[in-house]
Protein backbone atom coordinates (compact mmCIF):
# COMPACT_ATOMS: atom_id res chain seq x y z
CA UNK A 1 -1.99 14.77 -15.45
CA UNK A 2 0.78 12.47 -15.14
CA UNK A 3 3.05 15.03 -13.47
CA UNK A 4 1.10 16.06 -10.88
CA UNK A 5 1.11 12.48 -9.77
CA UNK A 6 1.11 12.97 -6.00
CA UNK A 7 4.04 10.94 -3.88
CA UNK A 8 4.42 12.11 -0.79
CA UNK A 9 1.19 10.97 0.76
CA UNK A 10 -0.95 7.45 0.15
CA UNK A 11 -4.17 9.21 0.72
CA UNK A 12 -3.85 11.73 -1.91
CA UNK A 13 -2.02 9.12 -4.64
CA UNK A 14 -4.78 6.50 -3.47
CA UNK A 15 -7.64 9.27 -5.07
CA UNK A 16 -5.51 10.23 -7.58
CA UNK A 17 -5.43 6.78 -8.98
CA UNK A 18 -9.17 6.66 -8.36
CA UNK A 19 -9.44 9.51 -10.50
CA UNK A 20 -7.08 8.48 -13.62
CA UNK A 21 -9.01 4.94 -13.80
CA UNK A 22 -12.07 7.54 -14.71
CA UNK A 23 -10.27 9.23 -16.77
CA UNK A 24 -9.33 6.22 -18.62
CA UNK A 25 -12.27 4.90 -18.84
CA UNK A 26 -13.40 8.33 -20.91
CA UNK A 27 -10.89 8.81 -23.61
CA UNK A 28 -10.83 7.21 -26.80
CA UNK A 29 -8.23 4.17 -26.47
CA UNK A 30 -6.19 5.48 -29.81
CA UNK A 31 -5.65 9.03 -27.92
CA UNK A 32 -4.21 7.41 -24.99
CA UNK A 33 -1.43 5.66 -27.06
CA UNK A 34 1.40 7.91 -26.74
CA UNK A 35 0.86 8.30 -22.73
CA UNK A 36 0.60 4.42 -22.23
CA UNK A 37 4.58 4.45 -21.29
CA UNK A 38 4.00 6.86 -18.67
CA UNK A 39 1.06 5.66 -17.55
CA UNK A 40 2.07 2.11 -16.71
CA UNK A 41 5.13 3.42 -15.70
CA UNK A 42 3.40 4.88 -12.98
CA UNK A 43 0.85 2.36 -12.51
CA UNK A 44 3.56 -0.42 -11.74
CA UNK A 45 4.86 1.73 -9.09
CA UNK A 46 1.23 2.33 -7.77
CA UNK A 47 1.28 -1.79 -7.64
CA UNK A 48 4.73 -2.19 -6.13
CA UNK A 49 4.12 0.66 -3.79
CA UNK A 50 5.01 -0.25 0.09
CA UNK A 51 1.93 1.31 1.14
CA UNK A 52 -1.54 -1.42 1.62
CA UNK A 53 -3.99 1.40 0.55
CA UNK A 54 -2.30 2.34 -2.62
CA UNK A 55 -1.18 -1.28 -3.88
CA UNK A 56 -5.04 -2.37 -3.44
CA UNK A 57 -6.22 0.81 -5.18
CA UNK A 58 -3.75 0.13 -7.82
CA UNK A 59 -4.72 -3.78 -8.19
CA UNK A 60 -8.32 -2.51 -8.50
CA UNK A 61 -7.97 -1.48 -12.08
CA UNK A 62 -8.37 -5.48 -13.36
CA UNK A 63 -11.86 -5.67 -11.85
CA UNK A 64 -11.86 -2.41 -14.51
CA UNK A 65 -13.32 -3.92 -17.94
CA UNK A 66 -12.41 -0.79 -19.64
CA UNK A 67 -8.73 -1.35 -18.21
CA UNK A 68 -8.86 -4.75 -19.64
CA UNK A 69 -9.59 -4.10 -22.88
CA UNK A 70 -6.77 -1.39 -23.00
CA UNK A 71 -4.38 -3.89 -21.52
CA UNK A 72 -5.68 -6.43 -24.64
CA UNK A 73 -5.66 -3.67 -27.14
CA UNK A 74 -1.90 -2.66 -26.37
CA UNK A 75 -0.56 -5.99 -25.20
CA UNK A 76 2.39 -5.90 -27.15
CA UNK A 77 3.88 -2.47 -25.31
CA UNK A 78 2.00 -3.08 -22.01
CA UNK A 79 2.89 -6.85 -21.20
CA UNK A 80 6.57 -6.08 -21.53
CA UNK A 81 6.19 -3.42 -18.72
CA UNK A 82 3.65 -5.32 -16.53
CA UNK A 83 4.58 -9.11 -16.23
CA UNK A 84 8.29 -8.68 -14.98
CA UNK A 85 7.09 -6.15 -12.33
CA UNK A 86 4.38 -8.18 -11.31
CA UNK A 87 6.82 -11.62 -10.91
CA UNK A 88 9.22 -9.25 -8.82
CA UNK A 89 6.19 -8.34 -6.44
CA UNK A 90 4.90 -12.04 -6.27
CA UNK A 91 8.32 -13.20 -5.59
CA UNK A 92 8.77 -10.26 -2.88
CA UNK A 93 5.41 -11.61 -1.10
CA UNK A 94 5.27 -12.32 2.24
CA UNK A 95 3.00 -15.52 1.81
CA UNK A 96 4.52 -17.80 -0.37
């Protein structure tokens, strides 16, 4: 799924990360272990993105128990990944 990630057009990566929250939400957390790199990968460009549509889509996911509790459960790969990006993108805000 991951490489058909679409990046061309906010519209179509906007649904596509609509989609891959449900997907998420219906696999078994210890399957999705060995994708978590790519997946946050992915996702941290989704938050960083330049486009308003996509970024809000992307910061979404917290209001996502299920993306929680996978962001809990894996803390120790996914923290390393997601707290630097997300200091670059607070320090990159336009209302400080």
């Amino acid at each position: 799924m991951m490489k058909y990630w679409p990046f061309a057009y906010y519209l179509k990566e906007s649904l596509f990360l609509k989609e891959l929250i449900e997907v998420l939400e219906m696999s078994d957390m210890d399957k999705l272990e060995p994708y978590l790199g790519k997946i946050f990968k992915r996702y941290i460009q989704a938050v960083s993105s330049q486009h308003l549509n996509v970024r809000l889509t992307a910061i979404n996911y917290f209001e996502n128990n299920h993306f929680i509790n996978l962001i809990t459960a894996y803390k120790k790969k996914i923290y390393p990944m997601l707290v630097p990006a997300i200091g670059e993108i607070s320090d990159a805000h336009w209302n400080k």
